[in-house]
N, C-alpha and C. Protein backbone atom coordinates (compact mmCIF):
# COMPACT_ATOMS: atom_id res chain seq x y z
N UNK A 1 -47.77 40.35 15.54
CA UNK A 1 -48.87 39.52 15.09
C UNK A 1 -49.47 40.16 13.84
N UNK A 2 -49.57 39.26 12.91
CA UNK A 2 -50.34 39.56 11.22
C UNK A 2 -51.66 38.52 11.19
N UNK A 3 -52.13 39.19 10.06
CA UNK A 3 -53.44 38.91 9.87
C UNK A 3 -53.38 37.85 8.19
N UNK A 4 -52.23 38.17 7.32
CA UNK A 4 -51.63 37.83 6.44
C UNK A 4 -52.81 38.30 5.12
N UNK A 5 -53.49 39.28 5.45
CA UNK A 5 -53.66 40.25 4.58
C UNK A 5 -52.80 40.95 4.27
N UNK A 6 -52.64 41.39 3.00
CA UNK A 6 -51.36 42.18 2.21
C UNK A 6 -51.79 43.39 2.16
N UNK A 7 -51.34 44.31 2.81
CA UNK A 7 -51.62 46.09 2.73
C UNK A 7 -51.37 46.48 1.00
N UNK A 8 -50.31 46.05 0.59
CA UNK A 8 -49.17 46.85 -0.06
C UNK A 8 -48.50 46.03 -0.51
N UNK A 9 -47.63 45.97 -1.95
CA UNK A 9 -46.43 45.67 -2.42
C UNK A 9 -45.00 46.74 -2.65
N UNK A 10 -44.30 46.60 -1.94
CA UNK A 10 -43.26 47.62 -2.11
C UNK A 10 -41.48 47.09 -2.84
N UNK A 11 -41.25 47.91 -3.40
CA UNK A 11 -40.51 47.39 -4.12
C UNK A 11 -39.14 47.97 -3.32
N UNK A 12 -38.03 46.96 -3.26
CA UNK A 12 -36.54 47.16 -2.96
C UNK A 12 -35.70 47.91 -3.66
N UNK A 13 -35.57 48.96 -3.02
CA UNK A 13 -34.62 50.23 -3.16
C UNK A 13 -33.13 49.88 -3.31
N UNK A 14 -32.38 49.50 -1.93
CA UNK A 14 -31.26 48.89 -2.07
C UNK A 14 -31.15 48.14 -1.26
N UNK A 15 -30.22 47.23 -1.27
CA UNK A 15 -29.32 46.08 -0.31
C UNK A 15 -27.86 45.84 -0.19
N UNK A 16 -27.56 46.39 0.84
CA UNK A 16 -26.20 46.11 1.42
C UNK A 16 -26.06 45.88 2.64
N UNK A 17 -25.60 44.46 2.22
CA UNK A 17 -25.07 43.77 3.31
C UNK A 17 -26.26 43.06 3.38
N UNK A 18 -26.28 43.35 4.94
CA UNK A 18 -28.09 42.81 5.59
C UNK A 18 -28.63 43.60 5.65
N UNK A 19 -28.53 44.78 4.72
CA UNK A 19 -29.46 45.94 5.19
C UNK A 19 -30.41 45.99 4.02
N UNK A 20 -31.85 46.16 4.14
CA UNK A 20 -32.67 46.42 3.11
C UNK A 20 -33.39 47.65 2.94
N UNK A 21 -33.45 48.22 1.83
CA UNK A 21 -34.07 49.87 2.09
C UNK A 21 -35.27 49.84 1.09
N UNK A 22 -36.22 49.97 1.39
CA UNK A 22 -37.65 49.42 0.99
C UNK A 22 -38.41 50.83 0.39
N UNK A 23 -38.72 50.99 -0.62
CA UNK A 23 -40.39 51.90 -1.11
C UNK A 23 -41.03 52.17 0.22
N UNK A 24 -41.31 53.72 0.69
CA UNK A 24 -42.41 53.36 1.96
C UNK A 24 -43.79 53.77 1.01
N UNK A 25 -44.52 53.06 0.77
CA UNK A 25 -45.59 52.75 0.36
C UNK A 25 -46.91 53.86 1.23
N UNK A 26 -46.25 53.92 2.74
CA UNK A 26 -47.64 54.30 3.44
C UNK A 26 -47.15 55.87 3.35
N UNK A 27 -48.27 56.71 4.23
CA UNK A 27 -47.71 58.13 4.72
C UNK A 27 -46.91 58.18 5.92
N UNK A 28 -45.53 58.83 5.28
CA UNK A 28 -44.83 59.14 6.44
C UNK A 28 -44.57 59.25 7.78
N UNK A 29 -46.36 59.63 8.31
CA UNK A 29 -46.15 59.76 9.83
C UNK A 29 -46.80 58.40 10.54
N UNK A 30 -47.36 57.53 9.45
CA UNK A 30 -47.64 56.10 9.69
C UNK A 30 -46.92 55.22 10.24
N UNK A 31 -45.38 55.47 9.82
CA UNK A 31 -44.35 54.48 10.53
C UNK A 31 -43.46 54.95 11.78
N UNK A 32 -43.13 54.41 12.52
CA UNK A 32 -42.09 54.67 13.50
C UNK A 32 -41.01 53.62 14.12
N UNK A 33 -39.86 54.56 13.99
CA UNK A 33 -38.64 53.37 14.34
C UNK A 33 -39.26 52.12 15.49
N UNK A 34 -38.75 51.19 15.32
CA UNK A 34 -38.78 49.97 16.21
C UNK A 34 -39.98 49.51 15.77
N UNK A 35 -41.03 49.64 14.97
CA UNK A 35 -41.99 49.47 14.63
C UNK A 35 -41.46 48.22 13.89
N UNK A 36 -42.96 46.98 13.64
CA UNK A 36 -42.52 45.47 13.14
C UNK A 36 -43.57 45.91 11.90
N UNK A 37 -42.68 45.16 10.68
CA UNK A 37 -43.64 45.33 9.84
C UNK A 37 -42.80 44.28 9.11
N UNK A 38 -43.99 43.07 8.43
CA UNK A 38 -43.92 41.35 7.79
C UNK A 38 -43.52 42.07 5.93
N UNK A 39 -42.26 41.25 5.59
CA UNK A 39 -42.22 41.56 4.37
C UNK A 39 -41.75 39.65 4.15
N UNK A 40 -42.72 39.84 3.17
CA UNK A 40 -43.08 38.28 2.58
C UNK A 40 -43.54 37.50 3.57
N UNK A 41 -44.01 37.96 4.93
CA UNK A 41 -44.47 37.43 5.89
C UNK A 41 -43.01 37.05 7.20
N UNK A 42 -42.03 38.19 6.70
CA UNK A 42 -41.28 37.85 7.65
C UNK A 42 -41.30 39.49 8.70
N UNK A 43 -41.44 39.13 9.90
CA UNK A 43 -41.19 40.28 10.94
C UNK A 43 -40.36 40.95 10.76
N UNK A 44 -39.70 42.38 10.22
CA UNK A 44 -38.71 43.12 10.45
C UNK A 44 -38.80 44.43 10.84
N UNK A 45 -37.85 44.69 12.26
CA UNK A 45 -38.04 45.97 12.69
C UNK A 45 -37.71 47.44 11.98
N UNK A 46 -38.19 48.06 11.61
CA UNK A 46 -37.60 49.49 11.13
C UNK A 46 -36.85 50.00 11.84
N UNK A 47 -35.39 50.59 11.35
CA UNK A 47 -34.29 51.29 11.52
C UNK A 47 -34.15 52.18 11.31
N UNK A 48 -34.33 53.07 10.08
CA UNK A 48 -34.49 54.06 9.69
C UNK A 48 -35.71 54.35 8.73
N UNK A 49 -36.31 55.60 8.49
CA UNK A 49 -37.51 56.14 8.19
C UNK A 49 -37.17 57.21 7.19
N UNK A 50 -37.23 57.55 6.29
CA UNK A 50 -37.27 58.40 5.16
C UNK A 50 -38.59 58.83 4.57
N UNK A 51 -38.82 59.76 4.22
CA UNK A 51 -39.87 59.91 3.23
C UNK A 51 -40.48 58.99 2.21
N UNK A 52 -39.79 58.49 1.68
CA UNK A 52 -39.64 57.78 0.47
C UNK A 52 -39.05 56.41 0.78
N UNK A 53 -38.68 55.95 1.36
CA UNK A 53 -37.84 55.00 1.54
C UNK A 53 -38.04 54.56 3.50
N UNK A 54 -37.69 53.16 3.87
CA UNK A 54 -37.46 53.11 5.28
C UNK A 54 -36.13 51.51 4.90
N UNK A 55 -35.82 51.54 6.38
CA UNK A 55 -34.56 50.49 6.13
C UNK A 55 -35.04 49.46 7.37
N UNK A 56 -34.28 47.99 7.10
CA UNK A 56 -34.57 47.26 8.24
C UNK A 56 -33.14 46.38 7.84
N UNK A 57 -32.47 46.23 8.65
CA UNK A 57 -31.81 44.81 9.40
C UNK A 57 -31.84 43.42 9.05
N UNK A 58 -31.50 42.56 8.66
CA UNK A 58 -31.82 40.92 8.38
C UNK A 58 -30.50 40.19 8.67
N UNK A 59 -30.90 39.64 10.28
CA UNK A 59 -29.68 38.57 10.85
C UNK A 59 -29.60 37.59 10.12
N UNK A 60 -28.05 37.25 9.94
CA UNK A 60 -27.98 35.56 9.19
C UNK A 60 -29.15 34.62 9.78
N UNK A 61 -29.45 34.18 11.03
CA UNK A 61 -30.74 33.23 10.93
C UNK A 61 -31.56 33.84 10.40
N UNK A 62 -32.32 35.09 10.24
CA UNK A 62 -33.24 35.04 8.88
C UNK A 62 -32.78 34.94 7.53
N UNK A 63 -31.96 35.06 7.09
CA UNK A 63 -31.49 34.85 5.80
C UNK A 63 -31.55 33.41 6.03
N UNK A 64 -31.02 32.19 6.59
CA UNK A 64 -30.91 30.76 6.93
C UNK A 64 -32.35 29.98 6.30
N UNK A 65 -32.89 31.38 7.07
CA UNK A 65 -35.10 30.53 7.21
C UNK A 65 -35.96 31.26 5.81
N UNK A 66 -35.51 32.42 5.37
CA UNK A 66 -36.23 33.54 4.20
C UNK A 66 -35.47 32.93 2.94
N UNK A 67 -36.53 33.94 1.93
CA UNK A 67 -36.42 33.53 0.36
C UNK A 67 -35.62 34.84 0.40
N UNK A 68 -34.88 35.79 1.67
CA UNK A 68 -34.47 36.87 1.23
C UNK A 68 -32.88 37.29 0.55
N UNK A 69 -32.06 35.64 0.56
CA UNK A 69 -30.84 35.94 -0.17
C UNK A 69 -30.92 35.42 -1.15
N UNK A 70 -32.41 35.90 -2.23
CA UNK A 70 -32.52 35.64 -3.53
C UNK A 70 -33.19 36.83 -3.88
N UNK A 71 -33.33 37.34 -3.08
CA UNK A 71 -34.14 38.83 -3.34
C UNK A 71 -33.04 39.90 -3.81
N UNK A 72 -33.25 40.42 -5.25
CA UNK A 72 -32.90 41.89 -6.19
C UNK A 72 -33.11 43.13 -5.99
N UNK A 73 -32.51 44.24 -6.39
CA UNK A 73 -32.82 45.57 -6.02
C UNK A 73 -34.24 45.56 -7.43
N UNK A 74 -35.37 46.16 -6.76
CA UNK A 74 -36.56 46.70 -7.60
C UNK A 74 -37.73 44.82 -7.78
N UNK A 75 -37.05 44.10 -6.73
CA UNK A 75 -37.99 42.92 -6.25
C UNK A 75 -39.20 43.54 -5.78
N UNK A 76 -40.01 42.61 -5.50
CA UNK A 76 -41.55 43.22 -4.51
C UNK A 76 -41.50 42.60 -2.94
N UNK A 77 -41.38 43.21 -1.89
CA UNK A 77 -42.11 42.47 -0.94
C UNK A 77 -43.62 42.82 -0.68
N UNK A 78 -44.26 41.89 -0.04
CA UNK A 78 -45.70 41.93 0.43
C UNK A 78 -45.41 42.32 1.41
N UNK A 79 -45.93 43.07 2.21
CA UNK A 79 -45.89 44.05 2.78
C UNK A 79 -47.31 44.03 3.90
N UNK A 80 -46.97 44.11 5.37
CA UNK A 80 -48.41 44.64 6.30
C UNK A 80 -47.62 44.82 7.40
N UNK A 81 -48.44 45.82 7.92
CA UNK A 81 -47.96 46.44 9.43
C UNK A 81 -49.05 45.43 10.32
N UNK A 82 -48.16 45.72 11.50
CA UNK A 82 -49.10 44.70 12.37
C UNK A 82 -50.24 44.54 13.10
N UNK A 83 -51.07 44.02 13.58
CA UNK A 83 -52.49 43.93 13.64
C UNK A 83 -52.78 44.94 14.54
N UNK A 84 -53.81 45.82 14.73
CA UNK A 84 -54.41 46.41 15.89
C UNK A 84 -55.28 45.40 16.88
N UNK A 85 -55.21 45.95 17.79
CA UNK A 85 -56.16 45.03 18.49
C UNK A 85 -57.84 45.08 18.65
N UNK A 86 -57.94 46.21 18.25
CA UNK A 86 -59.39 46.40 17.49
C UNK A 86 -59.67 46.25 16.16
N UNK A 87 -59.13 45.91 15.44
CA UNK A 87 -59.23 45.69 13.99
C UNK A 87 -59.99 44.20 13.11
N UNK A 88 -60.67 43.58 12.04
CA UNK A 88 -60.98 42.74 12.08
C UNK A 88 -59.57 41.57 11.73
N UNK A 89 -59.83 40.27 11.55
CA UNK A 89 -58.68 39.85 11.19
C UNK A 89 -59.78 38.78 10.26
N UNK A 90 -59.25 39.27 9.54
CA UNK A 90 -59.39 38.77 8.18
C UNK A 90 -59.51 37.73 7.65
N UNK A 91 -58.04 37.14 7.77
CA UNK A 91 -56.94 36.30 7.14
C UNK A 91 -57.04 35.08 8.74
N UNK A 92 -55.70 34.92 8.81
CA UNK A 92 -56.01 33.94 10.14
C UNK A 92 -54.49 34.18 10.90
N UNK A 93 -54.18 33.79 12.01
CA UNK A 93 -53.18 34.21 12.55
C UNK A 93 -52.12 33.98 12.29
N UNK A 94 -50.94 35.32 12.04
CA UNK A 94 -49.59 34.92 11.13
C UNK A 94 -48.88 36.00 12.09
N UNK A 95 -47.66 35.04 12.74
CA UNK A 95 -46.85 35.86 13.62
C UNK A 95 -45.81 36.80 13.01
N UNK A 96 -45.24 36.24 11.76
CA UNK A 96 -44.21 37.23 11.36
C UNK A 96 -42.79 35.73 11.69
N UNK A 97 -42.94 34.88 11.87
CA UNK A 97 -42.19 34.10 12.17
C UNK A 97 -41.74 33.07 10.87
N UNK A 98 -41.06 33.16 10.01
CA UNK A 98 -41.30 32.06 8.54
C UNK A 98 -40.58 30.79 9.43
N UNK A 99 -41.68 29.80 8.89
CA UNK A 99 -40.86 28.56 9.16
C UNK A 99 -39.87 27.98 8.60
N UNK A 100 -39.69 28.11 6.67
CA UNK A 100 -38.98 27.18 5.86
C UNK A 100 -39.40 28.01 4.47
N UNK A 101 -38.15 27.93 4.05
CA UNK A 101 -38.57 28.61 2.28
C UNK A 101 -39.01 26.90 1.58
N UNK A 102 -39.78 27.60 0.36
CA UNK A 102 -40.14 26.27 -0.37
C UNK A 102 -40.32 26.65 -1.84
N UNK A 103 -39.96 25.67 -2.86
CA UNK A 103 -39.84 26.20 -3.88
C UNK A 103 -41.29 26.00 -4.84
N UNK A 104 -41.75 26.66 -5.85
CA UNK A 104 -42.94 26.55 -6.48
C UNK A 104 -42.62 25.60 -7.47
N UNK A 105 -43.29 24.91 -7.79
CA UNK A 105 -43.00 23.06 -9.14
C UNK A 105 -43.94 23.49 -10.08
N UNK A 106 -45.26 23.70 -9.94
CA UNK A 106 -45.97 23.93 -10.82
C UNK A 106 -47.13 25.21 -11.11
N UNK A 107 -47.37 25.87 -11.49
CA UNK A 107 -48.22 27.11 -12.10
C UNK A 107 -49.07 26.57 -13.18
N UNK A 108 -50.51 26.68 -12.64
CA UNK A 108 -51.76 26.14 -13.65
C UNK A 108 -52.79 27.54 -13.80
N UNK A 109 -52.45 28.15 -15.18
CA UNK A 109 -53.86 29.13 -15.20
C UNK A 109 -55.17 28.33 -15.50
N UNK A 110 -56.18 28.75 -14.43
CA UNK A 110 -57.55 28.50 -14.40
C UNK A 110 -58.42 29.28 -15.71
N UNK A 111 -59.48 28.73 -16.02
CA UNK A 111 -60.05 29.83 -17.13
C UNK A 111 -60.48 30.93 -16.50
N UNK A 112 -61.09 30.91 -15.10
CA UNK A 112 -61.96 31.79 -14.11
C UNK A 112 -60.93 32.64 -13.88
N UNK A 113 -59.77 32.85 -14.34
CA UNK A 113 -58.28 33.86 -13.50
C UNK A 113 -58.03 33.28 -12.59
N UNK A 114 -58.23 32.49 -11.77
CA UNK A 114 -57.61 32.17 -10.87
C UNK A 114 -55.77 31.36 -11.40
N UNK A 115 -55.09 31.53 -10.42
CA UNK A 115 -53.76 30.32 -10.42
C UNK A 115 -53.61 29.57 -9.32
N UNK A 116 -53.32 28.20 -10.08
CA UNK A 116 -53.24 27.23 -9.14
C UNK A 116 -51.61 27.76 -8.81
N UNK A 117 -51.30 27.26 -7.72
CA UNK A 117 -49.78 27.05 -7.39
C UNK A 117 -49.66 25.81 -6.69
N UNK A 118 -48.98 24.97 -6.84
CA UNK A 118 -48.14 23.96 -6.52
C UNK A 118 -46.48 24.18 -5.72
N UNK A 119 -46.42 23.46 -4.15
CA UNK A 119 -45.25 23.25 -4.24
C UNK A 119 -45.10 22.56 -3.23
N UNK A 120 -43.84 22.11 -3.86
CA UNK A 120 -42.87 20.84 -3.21
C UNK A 120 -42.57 21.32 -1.51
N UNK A 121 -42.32 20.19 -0.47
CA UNK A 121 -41.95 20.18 0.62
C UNK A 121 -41.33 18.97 1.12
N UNK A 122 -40.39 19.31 2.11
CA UNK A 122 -39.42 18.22 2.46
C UNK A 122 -40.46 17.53 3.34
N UNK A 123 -40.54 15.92 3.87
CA UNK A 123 -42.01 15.16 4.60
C UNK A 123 -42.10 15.54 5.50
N UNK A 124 -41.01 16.18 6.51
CA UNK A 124 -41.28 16.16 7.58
C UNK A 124 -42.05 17.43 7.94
N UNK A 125 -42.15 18.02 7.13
CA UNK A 125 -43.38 19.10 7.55
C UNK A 125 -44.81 19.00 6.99
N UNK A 126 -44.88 17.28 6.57
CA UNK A 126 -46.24 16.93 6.17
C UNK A 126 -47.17 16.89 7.32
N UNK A 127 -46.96 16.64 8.69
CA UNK A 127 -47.96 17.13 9.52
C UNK A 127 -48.16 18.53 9.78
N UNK A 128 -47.98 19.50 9.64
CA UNK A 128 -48.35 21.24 9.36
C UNK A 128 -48.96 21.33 8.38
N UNK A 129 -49.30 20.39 7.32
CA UNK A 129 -50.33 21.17 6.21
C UNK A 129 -51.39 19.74 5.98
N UNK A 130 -52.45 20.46 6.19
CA UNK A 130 -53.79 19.30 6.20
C UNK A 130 -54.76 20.42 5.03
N UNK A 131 -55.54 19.48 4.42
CA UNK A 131 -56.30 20.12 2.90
C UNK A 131 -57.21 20.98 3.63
N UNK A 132 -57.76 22.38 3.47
CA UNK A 132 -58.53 22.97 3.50
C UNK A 132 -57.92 23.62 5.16
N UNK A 133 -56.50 23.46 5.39
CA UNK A 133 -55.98 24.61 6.64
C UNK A 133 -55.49 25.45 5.76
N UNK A 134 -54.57 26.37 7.22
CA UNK A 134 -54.29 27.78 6.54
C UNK A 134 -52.79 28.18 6.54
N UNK A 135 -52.10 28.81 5.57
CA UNK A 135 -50.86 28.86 5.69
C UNK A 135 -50.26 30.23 5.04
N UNK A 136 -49.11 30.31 5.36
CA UNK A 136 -49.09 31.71 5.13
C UNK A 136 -47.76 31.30 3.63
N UNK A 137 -47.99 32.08 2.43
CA UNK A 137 -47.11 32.35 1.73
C UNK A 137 -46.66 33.52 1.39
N UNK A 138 -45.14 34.03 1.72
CA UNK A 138 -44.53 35.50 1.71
C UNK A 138 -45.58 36.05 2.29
N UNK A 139 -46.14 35.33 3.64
CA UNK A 139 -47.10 36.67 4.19
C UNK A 139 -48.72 36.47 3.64
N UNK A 140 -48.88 36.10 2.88
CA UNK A 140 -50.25 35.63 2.41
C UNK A 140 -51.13 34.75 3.35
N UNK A 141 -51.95 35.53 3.69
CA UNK A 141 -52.95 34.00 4.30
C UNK A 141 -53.38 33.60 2.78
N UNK A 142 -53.47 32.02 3.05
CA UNK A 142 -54.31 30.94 2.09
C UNK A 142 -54.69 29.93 2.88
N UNK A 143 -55.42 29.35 2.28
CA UNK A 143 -56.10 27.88 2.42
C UNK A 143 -55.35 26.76 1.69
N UNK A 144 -54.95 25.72 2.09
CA UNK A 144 -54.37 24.57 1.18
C UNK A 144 -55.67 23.50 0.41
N UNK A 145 -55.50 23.89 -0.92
CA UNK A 145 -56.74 23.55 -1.78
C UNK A 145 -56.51 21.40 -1.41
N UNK A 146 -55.27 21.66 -1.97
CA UNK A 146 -55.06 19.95 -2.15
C UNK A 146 -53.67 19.50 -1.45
N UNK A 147 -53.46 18.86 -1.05
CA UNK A 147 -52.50 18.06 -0.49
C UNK A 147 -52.17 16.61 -0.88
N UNK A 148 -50.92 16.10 -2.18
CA UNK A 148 -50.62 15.19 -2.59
C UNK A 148 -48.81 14.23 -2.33
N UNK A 149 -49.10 13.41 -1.36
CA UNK A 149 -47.38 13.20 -0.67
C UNK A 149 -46.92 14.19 -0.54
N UNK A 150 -45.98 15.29 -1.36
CA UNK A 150 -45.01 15.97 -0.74
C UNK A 150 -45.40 17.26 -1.46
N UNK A 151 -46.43 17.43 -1.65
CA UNK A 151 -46.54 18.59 -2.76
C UNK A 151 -48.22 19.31 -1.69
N UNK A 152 -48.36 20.92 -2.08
CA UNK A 152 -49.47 20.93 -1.76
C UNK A 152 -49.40 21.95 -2.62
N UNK A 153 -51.01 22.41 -2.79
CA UNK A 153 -51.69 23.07 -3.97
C UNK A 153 -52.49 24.59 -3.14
N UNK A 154 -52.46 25.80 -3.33
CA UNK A 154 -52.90 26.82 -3.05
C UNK A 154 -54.05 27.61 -4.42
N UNK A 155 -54.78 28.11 -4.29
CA UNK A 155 -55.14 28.54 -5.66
C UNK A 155 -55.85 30.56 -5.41
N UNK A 156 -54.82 31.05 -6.52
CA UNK A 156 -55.02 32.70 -5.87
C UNK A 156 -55.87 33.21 -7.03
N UNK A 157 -57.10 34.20 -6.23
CA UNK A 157 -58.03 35.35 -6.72
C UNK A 157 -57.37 35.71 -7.64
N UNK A 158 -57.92 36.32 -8.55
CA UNK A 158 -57.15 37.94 -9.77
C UNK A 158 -56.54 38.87 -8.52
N UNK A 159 -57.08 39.45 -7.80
CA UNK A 159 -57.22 40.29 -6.75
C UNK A 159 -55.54 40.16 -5.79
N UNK A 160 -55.52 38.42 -5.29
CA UNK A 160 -54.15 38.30 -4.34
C UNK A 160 -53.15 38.66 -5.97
N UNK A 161 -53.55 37.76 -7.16
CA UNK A 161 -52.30 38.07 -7.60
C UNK A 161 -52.10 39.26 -8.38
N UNK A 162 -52.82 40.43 -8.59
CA UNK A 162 -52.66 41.57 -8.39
C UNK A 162 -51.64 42.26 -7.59
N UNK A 163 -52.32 41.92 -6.00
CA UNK A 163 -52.03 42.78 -5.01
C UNK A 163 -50.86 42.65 -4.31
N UNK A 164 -50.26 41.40 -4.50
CA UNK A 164 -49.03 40.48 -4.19
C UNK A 164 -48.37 39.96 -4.69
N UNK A 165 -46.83 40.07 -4.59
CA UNK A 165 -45.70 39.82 -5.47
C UNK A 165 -45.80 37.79 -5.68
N UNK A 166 -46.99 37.32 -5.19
CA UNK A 166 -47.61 35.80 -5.36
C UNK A 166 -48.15 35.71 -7.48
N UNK A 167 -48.22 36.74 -7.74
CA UNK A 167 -48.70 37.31 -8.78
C UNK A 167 -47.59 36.72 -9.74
N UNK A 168 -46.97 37.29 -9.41
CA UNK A 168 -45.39 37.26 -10.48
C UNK A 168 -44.88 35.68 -10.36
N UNK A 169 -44.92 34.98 -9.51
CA UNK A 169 -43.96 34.18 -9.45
C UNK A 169 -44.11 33.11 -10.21
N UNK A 170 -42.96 32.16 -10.60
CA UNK A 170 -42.51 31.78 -11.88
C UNK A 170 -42.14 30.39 -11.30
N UNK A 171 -42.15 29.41 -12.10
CA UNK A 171 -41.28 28.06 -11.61
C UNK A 171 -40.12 28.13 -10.55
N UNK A 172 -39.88 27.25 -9.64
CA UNK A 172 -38.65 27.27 -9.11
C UNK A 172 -38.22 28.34 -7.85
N UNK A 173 -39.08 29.46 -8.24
CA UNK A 173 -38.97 30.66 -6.97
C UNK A 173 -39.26 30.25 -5.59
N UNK A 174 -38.73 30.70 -5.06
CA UNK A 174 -38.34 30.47 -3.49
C UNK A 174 -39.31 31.07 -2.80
N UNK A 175 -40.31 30.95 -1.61
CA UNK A 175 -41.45 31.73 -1.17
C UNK A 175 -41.35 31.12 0.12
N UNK A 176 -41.56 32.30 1.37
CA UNK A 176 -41.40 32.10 2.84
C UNK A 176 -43.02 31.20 2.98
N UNK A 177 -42.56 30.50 3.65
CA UNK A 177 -43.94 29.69 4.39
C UNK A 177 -44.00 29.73 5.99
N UNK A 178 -45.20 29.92 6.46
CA UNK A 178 -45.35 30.15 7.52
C UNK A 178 -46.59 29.05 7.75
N UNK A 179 -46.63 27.79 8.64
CA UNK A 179 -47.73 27.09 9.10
C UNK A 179 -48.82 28.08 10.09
N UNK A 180 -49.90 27.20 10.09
CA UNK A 180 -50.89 28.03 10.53
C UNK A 180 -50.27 28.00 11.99
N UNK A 181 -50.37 28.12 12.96
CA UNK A 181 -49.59 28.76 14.13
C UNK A 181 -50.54 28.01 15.39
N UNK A 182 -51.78 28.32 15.39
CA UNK A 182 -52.79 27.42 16.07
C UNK A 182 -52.01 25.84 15.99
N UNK A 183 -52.36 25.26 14.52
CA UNK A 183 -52.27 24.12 14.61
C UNK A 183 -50.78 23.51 14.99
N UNK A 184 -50.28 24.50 14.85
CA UNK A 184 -48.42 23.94 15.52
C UNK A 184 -48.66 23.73 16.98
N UNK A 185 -49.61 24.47 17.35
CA UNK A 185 -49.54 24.50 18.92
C UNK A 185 -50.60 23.29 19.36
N UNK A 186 -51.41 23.37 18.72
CA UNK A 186 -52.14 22.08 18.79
C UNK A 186 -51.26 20.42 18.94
N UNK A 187 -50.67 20.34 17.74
CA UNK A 187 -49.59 19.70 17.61
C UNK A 187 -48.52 18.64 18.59
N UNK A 188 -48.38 20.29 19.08
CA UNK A 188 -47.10 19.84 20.26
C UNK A 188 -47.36 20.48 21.29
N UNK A 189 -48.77 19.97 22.12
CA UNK A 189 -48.73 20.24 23.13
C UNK A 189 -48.81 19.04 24.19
C-alpha cells in the first residue's frame, strides 16, 4: 500500500532481460530483500541490494500493464517505499497495482509554473475517472482537474514536476495509471 507521494526519483542503472537495477537513492540499511517498493507507481519486490544500486524482477504481465518496455538505461522512476501504518497519508490510497498505460496528447505551460497535462483514454475506463477524483500517475497521487469524452486533464505544482520524472515528460510518452482504488470498489460492488 502507497500513499502516491514521491520519496525520490531514481535513475536506471541497467536492464536485462526483466531485470532492472535501479540508483538506491535511500541509506543502505533502509532497504531489505523482499521488501515492495512502487516505481512509477508499480509494486516491485527487491532482489538484490547493493550499496549503490538494488535490483527487482518484472513478469511479462507487468510489462503487458506498465510504461516499463519503453523504459532506457539512465530513465527516472518515481520512486516510494510503502506506507507505515503510523505515518500520515498524504496523497490518497495507491496499491502499487497499475491499471493501464496511457499516452500524454497535450502539455500546456501555465504562467503560475504550473503544467497542465492532458491524456487520452480508451471509453471504457470513462467510469474510473470523475472531475475533481484521484488517480495515480507513474505513482503520483493527483486530482483530475477536467474531464472531456475521452481525454482527462491533471495539472502539476513546480514542486511534483521537480520531484518526479512527471516533470520531463513530453508528447506521446507512455505513463502507468492507477484509478483511485476506493472508487473501483465502490463501483463494483
Amino acid at each position: 500500500m502507497f500513499t502516491g507521494i514521491i520519496e525520490k526519483k531514481s535513475q536506471i542503472l541497467k536492464i536485462e532481460g526483466s531485470r532492472f537495477t535501479v540508483e538506491n537513492v535511500f541509506w543502505s540499511n533502509e532497504l531489505q530483500l523482499g521488501q515492495s517498493i512502487a516505481h512509477d507507481g508499480a509494486c516491485m519486490t527487491l532482489e538484490e541490494i547493493k550499496k549503490d544500486s538494488y535490483s527487482f524482477f518484472v513478469m511479462e504481465e507487468s510489462f503487458r500493464k506498465l510504461n516499463f518496455h519503453r523504459k532506457q538505461v539512465w530513465d527516472y522512476f518515481n520512486i516510494e517505499r510503502c506506507l507505515k501504518a503510523d505515518d500520515r497519508i498524504d496523497g490518497h490510497f495507491v496499491s502499487g497495482h497499475v491499471d493501464t498505460p496511457w499516452e500524454v496528447r497535450v502539455l500546456t505551460e501555465v504562467e503560475d509554473g504550473s503544467l497542465i497535462v492532458w491524456i487520452e483514454f480508451e471509453k471504457w475506463f470513462s467510469k474510473y475517472t470523475i472531475e475533481k477524483g484521484s488517480i495515480a500517475l507513474n505513482g503520483v497521487s493527483l486530482t483530475i482537474v477536467e474531464k472531456k469524452q475521452w481525454f482527462i486533464s491533471v495539472s502539476l505544482i513546480p514542486l511534483t514536476q521537480d520531484w518526479t520524472n512527471l516533470g520531463i515528460l513530453k508528447l506521446w510518452h507512455t505513463i502507468n495509471v492507477e484509478f483511485d482504488m476506493l472508487w473501483k470498489y465502490i463501483l463494483n460492488k
